[in-house]
C-alpha atoms as a PDB file:
ATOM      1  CA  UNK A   1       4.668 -20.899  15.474  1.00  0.00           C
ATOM      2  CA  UNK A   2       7.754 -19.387  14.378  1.00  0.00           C
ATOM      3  CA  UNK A   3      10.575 -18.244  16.978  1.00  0.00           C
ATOM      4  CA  UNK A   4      13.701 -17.245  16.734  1.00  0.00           C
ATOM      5  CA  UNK A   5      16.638 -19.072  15.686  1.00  0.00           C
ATOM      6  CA  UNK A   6      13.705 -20.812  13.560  1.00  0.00           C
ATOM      7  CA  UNK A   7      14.421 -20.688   9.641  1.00  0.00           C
ATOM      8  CA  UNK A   8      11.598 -19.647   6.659  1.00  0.00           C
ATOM      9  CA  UNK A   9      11.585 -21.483   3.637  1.00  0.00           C
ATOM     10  CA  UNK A  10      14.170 -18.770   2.339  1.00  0.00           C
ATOM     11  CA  UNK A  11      16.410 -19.295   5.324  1.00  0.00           C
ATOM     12  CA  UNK A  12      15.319 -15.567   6.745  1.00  0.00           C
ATOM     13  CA  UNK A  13      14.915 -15.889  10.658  1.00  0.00           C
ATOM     14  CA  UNK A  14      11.891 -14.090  11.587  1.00  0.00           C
ATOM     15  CA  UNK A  15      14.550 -11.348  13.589  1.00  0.00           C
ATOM     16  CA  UNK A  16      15.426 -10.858  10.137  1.00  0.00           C
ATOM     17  CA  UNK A  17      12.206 -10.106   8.507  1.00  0.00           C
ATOM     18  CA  UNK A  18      11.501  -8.017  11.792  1.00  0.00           C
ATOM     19  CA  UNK A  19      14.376  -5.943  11.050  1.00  0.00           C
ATOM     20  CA  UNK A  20      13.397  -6.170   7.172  1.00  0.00           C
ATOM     21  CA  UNK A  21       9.748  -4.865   8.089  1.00  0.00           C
ATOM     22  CA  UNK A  22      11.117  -2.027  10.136  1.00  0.00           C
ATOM     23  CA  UNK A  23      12.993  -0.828   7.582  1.00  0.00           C
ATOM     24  CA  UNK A  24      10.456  -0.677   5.183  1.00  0.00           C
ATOM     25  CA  UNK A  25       8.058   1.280   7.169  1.00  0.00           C
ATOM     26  CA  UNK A  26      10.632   3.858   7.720  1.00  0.00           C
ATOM     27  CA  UNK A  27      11.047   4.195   4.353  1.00  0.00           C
ATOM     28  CA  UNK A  28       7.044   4.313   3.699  1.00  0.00           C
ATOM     29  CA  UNK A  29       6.871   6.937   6.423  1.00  0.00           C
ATOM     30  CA  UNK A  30       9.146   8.572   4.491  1.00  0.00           C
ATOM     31  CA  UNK A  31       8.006   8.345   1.112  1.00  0.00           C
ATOM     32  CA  UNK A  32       4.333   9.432   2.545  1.00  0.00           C
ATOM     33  CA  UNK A  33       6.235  12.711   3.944  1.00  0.00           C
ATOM     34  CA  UNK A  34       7.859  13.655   1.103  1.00  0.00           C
ATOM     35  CA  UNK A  35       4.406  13.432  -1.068  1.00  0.00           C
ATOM     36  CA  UNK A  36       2.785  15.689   1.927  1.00  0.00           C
ATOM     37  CA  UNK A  37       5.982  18.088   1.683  1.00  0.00           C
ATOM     38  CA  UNK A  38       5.171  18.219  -1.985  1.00  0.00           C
ATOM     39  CA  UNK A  39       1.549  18.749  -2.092  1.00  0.00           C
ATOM     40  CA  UNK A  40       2.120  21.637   0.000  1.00  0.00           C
ATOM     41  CA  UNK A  41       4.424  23.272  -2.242  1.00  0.00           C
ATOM     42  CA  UNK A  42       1.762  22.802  -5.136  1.00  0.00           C
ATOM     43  CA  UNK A  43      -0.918  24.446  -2.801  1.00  0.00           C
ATOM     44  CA  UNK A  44      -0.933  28.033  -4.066  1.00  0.00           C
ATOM     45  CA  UNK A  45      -3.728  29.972  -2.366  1.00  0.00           C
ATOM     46  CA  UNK A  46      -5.197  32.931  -4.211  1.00  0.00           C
ATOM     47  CA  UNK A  47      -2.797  35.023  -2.386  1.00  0.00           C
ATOM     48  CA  UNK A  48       0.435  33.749  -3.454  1.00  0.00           C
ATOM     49  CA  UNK A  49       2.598  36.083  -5.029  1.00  0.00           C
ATOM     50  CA  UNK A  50       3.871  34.565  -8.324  1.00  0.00           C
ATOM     51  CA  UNK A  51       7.761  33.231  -8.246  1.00  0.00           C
ATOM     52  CA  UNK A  52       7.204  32.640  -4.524  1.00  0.00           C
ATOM     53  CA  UNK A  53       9.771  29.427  -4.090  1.00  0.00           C
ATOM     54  CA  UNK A  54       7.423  27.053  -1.963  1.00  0.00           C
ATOM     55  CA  UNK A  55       7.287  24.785  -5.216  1.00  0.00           C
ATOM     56  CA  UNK A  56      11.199  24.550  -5.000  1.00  0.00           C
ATOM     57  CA  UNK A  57      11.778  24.145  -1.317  1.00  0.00           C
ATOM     58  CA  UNK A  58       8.783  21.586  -1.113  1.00  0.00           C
ATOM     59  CA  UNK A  59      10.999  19.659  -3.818  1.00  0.00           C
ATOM     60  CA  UNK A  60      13.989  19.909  -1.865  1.00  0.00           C
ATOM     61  CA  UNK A  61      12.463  18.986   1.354  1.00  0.00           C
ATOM     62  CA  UNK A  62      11.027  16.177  -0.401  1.00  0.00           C
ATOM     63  CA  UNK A  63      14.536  15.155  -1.594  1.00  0.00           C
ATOM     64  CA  UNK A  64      16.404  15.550   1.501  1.00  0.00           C
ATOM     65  CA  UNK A  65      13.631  13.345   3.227  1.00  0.00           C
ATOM     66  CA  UNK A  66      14.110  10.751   0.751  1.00  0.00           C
ATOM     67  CA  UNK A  67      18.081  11.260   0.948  1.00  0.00           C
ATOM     68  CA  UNK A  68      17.736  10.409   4.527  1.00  0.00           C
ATOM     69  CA  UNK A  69      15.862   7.153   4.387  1.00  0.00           C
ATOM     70  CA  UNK A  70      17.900   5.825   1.661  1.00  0.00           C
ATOM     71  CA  UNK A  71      18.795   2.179   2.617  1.00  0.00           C
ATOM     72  CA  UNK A  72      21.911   2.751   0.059  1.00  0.00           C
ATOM     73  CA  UNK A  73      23.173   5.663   1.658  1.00  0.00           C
ATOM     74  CA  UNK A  74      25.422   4.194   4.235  1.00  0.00           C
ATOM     75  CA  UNK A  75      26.572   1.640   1.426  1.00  0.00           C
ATOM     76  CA  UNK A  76      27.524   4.556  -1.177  1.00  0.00           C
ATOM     77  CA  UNK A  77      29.065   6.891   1.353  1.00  0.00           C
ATOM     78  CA  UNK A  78      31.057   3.734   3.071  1.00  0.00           C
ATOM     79  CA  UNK A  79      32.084   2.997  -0.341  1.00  0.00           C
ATOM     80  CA  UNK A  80      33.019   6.338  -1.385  1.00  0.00           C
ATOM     81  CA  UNK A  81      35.199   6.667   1.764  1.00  0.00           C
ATOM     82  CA  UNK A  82      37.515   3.627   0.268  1.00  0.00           C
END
């Protein structure tokens, strides 16, 4: 049984790889919504008018979701600020 303050072979604590985990579903989660946001945009029903700009704002939705997950975002923008 692993608890914590108790070390992995790669000298992670398990709070670690709890935080590590969490992280990495919030990024799935993301990733999953951004393919949805995009899938709608491709979805043209026979009605569509042609140019209509769901194709563009899906992609731009998809972006920003992505943008807003990043785990380097904080990094880049702390570094930026320097």
């Amino acid at each position: 049984m692993i608890r914590d303050g108790d070390r992995t072979d790669q000298g992670t604590t398990p709070s670690d790889l709890e935080k590590r985990v969490a992280r990495l579903e919030a990024r799935t989660e993301a990733v999953a919504e951004a393919i949805r946001s995009l899938a709608h945009g491709l979805e043209e029903g026979p009605l569509a008018e042609p140019g209509e700009r769901t194709v563009a704002e899906a992609a731009r939705r998809a972006y920003e979701l992505l943008l807003i997950t990043d785990p380097h975002r904080d990094e880049e923008h702390h570094e930026a600020r320097r």
